[in-house]
Structure formats: structure tokens, C-alpha cells
N, C-alpha and C. Protein backbone atom coordinates (compact mmCIF):
# COMPACT_ATOMS: atom_id res chain seq x y z
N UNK A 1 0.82 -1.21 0.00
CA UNK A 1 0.00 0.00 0.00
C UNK A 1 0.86 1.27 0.00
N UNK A 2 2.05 0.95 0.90
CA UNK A 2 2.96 2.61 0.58
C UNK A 2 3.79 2.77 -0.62
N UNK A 3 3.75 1.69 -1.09
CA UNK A 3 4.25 1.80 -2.43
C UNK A 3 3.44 2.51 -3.72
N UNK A 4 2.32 1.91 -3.65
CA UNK A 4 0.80 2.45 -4.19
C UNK A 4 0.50 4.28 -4.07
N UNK A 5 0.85 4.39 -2.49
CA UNK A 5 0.62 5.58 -2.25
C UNK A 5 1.84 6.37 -2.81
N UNK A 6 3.29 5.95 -2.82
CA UNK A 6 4.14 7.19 -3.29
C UNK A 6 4.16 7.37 -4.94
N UNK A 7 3.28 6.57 -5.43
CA UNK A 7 3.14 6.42 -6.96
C UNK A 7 2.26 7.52 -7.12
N UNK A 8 0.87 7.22 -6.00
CA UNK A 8 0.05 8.39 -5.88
C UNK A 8 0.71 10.02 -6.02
N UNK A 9 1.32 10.01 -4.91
CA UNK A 9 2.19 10.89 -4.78
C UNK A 9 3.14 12.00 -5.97
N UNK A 10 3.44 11.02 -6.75
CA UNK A 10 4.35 11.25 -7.86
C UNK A 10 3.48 11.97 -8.63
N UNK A 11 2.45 11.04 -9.23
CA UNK A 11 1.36 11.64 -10.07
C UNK A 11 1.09 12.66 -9.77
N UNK A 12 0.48 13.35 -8.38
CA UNK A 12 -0.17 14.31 -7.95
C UNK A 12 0.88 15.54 -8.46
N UNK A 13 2.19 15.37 -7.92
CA UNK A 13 3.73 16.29 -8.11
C UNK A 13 3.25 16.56 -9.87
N UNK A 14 3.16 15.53 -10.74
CA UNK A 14 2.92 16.20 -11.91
C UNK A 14 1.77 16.63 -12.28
N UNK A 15 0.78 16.37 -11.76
CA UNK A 15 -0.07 17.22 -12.08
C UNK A 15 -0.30 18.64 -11.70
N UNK A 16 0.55 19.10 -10.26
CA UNK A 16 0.47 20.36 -9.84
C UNK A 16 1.23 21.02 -10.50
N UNK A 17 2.53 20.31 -11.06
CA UNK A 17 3.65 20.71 -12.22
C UNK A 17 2.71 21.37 -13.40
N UNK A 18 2.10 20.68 -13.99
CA UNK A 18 1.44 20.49 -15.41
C UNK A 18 0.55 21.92 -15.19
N UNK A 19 -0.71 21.60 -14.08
CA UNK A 19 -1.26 22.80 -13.49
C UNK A 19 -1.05 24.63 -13.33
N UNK A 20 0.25 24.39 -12.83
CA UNK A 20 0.93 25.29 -12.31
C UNK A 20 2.20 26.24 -13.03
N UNK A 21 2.61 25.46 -13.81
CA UNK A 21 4.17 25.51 -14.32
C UNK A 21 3.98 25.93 -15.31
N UNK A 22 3.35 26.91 -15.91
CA UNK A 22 3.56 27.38 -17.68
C UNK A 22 5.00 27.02 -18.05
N UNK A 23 5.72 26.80 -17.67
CA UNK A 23 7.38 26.39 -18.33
C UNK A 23 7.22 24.60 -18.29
N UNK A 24 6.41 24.03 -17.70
CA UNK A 24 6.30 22.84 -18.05
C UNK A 24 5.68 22.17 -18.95
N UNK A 25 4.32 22.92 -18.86
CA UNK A 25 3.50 22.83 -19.99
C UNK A 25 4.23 22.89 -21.41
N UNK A 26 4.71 23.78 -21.52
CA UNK A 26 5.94 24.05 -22.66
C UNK A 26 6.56 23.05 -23.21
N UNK A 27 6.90 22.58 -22.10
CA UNK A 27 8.16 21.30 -21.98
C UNK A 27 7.27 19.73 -22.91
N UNK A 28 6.13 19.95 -22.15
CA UNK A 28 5.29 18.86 -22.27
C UNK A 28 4.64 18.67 -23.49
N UNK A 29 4.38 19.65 -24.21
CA UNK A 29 4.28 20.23 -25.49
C UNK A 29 5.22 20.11 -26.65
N UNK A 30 6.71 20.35 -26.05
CA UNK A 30 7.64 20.19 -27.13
C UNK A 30 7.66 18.62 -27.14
N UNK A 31 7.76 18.08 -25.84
CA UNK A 31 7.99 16.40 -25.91
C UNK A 31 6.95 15.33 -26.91
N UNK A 32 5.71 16.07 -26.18
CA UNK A 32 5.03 15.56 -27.43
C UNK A 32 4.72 15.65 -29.16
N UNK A 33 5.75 17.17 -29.76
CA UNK A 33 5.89 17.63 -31.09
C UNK A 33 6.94 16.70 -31.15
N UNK A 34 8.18 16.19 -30.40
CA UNK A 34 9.25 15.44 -30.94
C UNK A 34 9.03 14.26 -30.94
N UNK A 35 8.03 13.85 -30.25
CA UNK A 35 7.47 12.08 -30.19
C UNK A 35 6.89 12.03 -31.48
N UNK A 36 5.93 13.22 -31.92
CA UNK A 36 5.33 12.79 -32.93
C UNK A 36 6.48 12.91 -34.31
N UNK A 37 7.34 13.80 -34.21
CA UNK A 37 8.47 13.95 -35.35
C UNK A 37 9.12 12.59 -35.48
N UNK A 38 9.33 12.23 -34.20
CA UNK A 38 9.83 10.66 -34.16
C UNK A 38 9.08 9.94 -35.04
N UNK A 39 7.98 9.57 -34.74
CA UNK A 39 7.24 8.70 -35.47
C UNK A 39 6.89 9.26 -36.66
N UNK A 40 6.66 10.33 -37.40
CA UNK A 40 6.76 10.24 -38.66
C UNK A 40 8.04 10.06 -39.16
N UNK A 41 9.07 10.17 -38.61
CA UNK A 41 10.76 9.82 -39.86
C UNK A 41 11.18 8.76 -39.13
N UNK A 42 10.47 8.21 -38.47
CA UNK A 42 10.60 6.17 -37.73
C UNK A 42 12.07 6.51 -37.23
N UNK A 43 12.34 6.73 -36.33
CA UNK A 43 13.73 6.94 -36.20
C UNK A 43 13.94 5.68 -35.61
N UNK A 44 15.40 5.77 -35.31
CA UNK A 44 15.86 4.38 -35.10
C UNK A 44 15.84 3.71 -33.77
N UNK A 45 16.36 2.66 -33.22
CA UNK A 45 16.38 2.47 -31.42
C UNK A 45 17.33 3.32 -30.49
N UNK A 46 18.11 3.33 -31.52
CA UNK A 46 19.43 4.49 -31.13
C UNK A 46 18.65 5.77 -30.78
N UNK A 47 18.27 6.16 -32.10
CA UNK A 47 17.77 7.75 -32.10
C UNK A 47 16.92 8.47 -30.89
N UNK A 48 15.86 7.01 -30.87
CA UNK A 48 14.84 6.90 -29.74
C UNK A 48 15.03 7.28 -28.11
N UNK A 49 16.76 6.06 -28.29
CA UNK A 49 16.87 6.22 -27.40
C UNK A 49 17.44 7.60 -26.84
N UNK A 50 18.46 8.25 -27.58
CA UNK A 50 18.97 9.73 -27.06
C UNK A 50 17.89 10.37 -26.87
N UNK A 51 16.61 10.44 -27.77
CA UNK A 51 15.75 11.35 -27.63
C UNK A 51 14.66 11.04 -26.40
N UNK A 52 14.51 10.06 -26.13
CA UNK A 52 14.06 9.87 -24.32
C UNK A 52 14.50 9.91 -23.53
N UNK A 53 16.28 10.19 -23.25
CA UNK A 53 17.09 10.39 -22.19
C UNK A 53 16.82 12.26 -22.19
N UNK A 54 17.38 12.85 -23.18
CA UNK A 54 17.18 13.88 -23.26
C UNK A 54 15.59 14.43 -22.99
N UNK A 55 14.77 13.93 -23.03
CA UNK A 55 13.19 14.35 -22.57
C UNK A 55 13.08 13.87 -21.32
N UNK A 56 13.70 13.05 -20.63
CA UNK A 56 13.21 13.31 -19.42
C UNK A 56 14.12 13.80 -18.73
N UNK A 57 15.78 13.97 -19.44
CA UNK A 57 16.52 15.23 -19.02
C UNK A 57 15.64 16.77 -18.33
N UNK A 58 15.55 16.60 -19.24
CA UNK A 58 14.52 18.14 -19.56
C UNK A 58 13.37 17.99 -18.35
N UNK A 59 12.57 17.40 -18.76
CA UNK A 59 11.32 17.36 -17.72
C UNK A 59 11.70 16.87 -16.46
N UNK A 60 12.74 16.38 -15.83
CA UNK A 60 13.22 16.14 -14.59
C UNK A 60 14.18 17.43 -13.90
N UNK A 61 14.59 17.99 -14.76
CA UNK A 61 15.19 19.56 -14.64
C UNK A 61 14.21 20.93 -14.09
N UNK A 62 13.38 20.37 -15.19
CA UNK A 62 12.43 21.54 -14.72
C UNK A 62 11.79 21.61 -13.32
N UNK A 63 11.36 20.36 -13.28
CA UNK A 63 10.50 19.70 -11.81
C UNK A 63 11.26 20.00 -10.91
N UNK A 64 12.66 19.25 -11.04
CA UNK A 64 13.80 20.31 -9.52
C UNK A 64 13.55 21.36 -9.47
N UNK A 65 13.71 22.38 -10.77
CA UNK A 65 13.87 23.75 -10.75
C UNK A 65 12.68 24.16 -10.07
N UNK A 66 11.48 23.62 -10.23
CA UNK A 66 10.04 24.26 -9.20
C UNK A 66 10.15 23.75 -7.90
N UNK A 67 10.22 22.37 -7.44
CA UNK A 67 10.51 22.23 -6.26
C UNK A 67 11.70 23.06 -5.75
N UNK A 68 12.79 23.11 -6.16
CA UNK A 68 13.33 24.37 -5.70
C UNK A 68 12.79 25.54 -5.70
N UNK A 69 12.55 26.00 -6.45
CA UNK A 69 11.52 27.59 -6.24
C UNK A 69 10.66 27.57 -5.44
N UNK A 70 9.93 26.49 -4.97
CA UNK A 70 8.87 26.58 -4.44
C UNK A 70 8.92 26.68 -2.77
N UNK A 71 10.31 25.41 -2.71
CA UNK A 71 11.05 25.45 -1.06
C UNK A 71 11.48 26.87 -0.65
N UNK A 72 12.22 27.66 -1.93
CA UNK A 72 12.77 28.78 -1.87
C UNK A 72 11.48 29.72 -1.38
N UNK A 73 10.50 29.93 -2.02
CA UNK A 73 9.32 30.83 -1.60
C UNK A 73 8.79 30.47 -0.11
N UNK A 74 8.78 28.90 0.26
CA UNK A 74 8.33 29.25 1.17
C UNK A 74 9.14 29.07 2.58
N UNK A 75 10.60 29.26 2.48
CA UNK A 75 11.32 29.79 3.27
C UNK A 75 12.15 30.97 3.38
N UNK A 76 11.61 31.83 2.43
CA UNK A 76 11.93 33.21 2.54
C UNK A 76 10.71 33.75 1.28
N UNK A 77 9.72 34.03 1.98
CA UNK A 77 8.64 34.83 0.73
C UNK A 77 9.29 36.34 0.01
N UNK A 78 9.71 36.54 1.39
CA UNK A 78 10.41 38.11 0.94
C UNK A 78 11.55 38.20 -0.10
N UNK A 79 11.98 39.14 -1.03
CA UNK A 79 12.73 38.87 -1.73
C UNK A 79 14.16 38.63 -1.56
N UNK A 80 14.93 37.76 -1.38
CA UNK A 80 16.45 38.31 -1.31
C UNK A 80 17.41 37.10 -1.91
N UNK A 81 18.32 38.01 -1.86
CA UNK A 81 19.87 37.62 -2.83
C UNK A 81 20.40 36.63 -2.91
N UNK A 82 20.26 35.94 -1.86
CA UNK A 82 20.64 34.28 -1.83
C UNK A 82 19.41 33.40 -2.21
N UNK A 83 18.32 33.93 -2.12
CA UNK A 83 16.95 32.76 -2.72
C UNK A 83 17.14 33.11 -4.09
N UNK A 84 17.57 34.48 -4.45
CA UNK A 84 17.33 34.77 -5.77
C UNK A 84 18.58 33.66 -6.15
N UNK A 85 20.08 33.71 -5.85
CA UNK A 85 20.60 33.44 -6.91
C UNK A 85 20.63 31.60 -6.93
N UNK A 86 20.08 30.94 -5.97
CA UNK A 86 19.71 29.84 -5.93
C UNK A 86 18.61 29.66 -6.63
N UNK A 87 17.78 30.28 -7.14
CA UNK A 87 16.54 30.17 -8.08
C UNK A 87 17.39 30.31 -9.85
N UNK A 88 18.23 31.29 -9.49
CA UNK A 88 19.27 31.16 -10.83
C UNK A 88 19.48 30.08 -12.05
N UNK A 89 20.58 29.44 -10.37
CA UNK A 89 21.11 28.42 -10.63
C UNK A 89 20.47 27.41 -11.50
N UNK A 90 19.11 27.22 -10.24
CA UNK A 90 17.97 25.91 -11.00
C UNK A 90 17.90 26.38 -12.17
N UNK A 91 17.44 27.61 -12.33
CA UNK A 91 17.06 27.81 -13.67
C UNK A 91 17.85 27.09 -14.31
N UNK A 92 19.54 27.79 -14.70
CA UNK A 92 20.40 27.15 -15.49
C UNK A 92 20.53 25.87 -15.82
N UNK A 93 19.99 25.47 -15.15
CA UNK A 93 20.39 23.46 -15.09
C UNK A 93 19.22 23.23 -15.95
N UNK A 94 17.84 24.05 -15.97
CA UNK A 94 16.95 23.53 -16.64
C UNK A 94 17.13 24.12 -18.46
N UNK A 95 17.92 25.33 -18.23
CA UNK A 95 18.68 25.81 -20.01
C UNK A 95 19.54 25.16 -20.71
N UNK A 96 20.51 24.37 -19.83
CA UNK A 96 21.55 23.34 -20.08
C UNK A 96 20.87 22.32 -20.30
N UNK A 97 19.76 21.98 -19.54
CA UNK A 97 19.73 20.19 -20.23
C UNK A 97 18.67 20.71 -21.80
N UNK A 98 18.06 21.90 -21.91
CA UNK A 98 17.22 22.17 -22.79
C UNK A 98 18.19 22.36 -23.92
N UNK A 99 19.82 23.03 -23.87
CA UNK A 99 20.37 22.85 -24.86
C UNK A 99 20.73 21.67 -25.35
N UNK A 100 21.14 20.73 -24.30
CA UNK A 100 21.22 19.66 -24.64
C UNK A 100 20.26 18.83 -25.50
N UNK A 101 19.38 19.27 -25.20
CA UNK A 101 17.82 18.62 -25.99
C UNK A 101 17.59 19.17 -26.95
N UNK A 102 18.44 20.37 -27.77
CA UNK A 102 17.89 20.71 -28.41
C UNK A 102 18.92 20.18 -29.70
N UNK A 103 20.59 20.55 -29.07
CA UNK A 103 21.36 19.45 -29.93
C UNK A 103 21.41 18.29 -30.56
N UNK A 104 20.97 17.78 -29.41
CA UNK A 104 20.28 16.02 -30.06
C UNK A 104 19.72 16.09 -30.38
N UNK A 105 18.34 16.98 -30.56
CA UNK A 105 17.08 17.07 -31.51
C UNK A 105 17.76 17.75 -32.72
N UNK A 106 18.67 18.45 -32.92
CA UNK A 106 18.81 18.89 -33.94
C UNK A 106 20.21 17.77 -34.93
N UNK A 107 20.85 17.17 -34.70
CA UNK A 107 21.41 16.21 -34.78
C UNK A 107 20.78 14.87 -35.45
N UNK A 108 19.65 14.37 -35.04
CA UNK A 108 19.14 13.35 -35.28
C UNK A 108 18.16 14.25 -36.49
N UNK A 109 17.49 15.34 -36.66
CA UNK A 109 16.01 15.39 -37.03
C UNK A 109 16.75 16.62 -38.17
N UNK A 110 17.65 17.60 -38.17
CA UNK A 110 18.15 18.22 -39.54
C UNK A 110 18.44 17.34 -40.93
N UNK A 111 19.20 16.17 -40.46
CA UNK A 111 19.11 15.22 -41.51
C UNK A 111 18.59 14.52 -41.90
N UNK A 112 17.27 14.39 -41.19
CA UNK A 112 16.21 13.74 -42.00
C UNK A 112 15.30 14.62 -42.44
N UNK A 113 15.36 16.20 -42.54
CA UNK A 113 14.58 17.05 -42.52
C UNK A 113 14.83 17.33 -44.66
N UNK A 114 16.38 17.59 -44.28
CA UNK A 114 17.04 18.26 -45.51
C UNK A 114 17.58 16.37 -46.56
């Protein structure tokens, strides 16, 4: 049953994500334009596979980056310099794995484009 329940759990985390997160939504949006790009140019097991490491790169980035923001808000609501540049940071980690995602998307999907 507590196994059951932290599954619960999980789900709920993305749905308040999904809910809440206009930058996830985004996320969730591009994943599903590259699933479907996938399947129209059949890419390969290889291809597949970079391109699902890199998507849940991405969507596991972002999710830190809000649970961080969110711990951050509610242990200092007020504004300051150390929540800010720890909100930064997350950010960055979530631009880095997005470049990353965007390399491999562009890598695998320019040459089957042209």
C-alpha cells in the first residue's frame, strides 16, 4: 500500500507541475511535437533512445527547478539575494539540459529534414 501511495504521490507532483508551471507545460508540449516527429521519420532504437534520455533530461530539470523555487518561496517569501541566486542556478540546469535537448534534436532530425 505505501508503495501504491508514493506512486500516488508522484502523479499528484505532476499534475500540480502540469497545473501550475507554464514552463512545463511548454516542456510537455515540445515532448510531445518530438514524439510525434519521431514517429513520422521512424527513427531508429538508437535515435529513440537519445531522444528519451534527453526528454526526461529536460522534464526532470524543470520539476527540480520548481521544487526548488517553491522550497525557496516558502522559506523566505520576501525577496532576497541568496533565494534569488539559488533560483538562478535551478534555472540554469533547466537551459543546459534544454540545450542539450535541443542538440540532439537537432542532430538526429536536420538530416532527416534536408
Amino acid at each position: 500500500m505505501r508503495r501504491i501511495k508514493s506512486f500516488i504521490h508522484a502523479f499528484n507532483g505532476l499534475k500540480v507541475a502540469f497545473k501550475e508551471e507554464p514552463k512545463f507545460k511548454i516542456h510537455v508540449v515540445a515532448t510531445i511535437m518530438v514524439i510525434a516527429a519521431g514517429l513520422y521519420f521512424q527513427l531508429s532504437t538508437t535515435e529513440w533512445l537519445a531522444i528519451v534520455i534527453v526528454i526526461g533530461l529536460v522534464l526532470l530539470t524543470e520539476l527540480v527547478n520548481t521544487a526548488i523555487e517553491n522550497i525557496a518561496d516558502f522559506i523566505s517569501p520576501e525577496r532576497h539575494e541568496k533565494i534569488k541566486t539559488i533560483k538562478d542556478i535551478a534555472a540554469a540546469a533547466v537551459l543546459i539540459s534544454a540545450i542539450a535537448a535541443l542538440v540532439v534534436g537537432m542532430l538526429i532530425f536536420i538530416p532527416k529534414i534536408f
